[in-house]
C-alpha atoms as a PDB file:
ATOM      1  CA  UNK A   1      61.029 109.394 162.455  1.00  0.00           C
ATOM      2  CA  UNK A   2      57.565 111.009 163.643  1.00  0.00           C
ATOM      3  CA  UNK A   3      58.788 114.513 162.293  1.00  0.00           C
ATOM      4  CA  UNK A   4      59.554 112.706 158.903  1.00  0.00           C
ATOM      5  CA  UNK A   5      55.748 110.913 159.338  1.00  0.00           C
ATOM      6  CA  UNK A   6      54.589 114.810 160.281  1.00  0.00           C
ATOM      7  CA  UNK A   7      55.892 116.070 157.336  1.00  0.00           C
ATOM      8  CA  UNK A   8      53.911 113.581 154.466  1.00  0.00           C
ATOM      9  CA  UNK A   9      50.885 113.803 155.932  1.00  0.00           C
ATOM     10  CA  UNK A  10      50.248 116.782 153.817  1.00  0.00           C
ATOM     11  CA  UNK A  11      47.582 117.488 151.274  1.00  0.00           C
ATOM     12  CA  UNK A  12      50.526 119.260 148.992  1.00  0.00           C
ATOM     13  CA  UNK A  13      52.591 116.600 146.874  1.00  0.00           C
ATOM     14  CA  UNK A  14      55.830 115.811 148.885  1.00  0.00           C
ATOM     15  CA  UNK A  15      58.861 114.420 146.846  1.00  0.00           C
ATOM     16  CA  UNK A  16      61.119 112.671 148.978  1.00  0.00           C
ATOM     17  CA  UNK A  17      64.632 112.394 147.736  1.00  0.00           C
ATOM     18  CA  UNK A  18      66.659 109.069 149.628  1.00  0.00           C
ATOM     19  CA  UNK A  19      70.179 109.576 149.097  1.00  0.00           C
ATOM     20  CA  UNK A  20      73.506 109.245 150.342  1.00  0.00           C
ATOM     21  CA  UNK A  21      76.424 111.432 150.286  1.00  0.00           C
ATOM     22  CA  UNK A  22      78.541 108.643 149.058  1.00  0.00           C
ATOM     23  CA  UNK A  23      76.637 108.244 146.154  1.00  0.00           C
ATOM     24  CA  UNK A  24      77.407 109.196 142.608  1.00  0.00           C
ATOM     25  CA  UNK A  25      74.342 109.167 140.438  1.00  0.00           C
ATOM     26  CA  UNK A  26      72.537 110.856 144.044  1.00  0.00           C
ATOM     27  CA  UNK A  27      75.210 113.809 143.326  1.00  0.00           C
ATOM     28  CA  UNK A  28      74.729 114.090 139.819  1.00  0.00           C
ATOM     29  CA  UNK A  29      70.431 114.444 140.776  1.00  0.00           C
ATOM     30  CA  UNK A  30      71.102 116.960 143.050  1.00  0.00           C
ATOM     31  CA  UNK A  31      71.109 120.232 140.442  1.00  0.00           C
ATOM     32  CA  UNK A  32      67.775 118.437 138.919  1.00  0.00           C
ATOM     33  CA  UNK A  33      66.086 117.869 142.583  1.00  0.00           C
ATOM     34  CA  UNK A  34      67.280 121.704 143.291  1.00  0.00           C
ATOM     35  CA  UNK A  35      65.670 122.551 140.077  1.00  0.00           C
ATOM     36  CA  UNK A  36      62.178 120.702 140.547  1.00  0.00           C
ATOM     37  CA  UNK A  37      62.298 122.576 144.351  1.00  0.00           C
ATOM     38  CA  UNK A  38      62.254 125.922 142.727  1.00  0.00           C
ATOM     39  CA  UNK A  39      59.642 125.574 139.799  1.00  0.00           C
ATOM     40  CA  UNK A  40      57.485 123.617 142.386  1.00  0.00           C
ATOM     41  CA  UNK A  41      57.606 126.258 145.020  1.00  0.00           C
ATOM     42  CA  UNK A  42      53.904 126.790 146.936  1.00  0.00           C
ATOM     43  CA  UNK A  43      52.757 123.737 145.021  1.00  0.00           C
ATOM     44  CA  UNK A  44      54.836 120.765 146.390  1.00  0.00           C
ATOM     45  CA  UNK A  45      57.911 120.162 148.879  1.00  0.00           C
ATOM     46  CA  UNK A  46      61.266 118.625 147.738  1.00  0.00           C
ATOM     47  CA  UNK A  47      62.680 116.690 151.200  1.00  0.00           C
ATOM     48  CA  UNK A  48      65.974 115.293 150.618  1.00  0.00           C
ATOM     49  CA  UNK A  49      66.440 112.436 153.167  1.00  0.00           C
ATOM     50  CA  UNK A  50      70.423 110.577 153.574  1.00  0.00           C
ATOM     51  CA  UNK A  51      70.128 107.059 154.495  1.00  0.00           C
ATOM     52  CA  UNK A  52      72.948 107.102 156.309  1.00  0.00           C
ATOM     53  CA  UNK A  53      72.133 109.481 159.006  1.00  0.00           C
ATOM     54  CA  UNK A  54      68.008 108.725 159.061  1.00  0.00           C
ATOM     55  CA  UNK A  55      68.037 104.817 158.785  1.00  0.00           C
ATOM     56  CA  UNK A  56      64.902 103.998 160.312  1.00  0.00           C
ATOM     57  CA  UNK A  57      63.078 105.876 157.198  1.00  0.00           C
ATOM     58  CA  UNK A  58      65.027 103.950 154.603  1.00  0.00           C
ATOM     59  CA  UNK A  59      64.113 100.393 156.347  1.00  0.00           C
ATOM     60  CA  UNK A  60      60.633 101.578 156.552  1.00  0.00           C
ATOM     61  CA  UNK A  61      60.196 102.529 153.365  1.00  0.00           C
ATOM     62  CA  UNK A  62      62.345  99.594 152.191  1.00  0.00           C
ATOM     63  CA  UNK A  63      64.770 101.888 150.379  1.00  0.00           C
ATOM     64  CA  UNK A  64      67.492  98.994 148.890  1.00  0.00           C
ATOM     65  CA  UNK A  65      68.959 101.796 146.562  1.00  0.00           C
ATOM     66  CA  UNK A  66      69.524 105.104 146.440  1.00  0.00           C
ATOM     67  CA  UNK A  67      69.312 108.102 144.801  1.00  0.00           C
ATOM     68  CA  UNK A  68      65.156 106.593 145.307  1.00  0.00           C
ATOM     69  CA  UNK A  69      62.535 108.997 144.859  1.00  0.00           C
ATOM     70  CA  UNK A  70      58.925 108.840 146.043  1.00  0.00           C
ATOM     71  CA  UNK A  71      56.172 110.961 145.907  1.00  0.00           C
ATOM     72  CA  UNK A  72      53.685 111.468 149.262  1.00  0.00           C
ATOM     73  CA  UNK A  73      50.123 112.600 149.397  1.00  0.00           C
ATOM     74  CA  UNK A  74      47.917 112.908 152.292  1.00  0.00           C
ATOM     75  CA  UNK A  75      50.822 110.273 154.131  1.00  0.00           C
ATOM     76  CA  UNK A  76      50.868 107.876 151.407  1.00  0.00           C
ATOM     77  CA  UNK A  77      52.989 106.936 148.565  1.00  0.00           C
ATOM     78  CA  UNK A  78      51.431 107.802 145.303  1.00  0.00           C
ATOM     79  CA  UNK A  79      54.557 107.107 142.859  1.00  0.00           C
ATOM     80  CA  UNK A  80      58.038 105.663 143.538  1.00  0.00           C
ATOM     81  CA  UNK A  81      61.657 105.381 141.218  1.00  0.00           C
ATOM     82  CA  UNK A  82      65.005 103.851 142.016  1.00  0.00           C
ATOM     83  CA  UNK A  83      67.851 105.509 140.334  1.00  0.00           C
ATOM     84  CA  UNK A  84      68.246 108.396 137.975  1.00  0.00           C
ATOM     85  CA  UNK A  85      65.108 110.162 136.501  1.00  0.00           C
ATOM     86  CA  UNK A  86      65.027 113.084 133.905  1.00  0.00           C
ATOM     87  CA  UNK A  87      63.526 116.510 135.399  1.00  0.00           C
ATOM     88  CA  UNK A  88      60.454 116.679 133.108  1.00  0.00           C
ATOM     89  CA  UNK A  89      59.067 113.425 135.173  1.00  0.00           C
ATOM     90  CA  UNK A  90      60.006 114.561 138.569  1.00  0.00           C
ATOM     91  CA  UNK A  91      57.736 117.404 137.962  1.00  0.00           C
ATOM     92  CA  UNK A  92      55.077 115.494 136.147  1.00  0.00           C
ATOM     93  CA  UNK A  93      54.839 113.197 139.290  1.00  0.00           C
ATOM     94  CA  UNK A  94      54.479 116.270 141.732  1.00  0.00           C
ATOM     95  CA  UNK A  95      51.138 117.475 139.477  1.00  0.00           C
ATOM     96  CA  UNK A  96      49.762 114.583 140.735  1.00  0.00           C
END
């Protein structure tokens, strides 16, 4: 948990993608989520975080869904989604 809690207390936008392997709709964002890593390259950081295997972060963050995606800035969370999102808005959110 304190390497996930090292890693959004960046300056640089941060999406976090909670998912789980099991999960259809988090399978069907993965291509997008790739996508959004690539164009957002040296300007934000795509994490991709399975609830299955890192708990402790989805009870903290009180992930009840997945795939959920937040946004973190300077170790807070500046925007937040449950379920499937369109591209376009992923990478709006990360100019914030």
């Amino acid at each position: 948990m304190s390497a996930f809690q090292d890693l959004i207390q960046s300056g640089t936008p941060i999406l976090v993608d909670f998912h789980a392997d099991w999960c259809g709709p988090c399978k069907a964002m993965n291509p997008i989520v790739q996508e959004v890593a690539r164009i957002t390259e040296g300007n934000a950081r795509v994490i991709k975080i399975n609830i299955d295997k890192n708990q402790a972060a989805a009870i903290r963050y009180n992930v009840k869904s997945v795939p959920t995606f937040m946004v973190f800035k300077n170790g807070e969370i500046v925007w937040r989604h449950s379920g499937m999102i369109d591209q376009m808005t992923l990478l709006k959110q990360l100019s914030i």
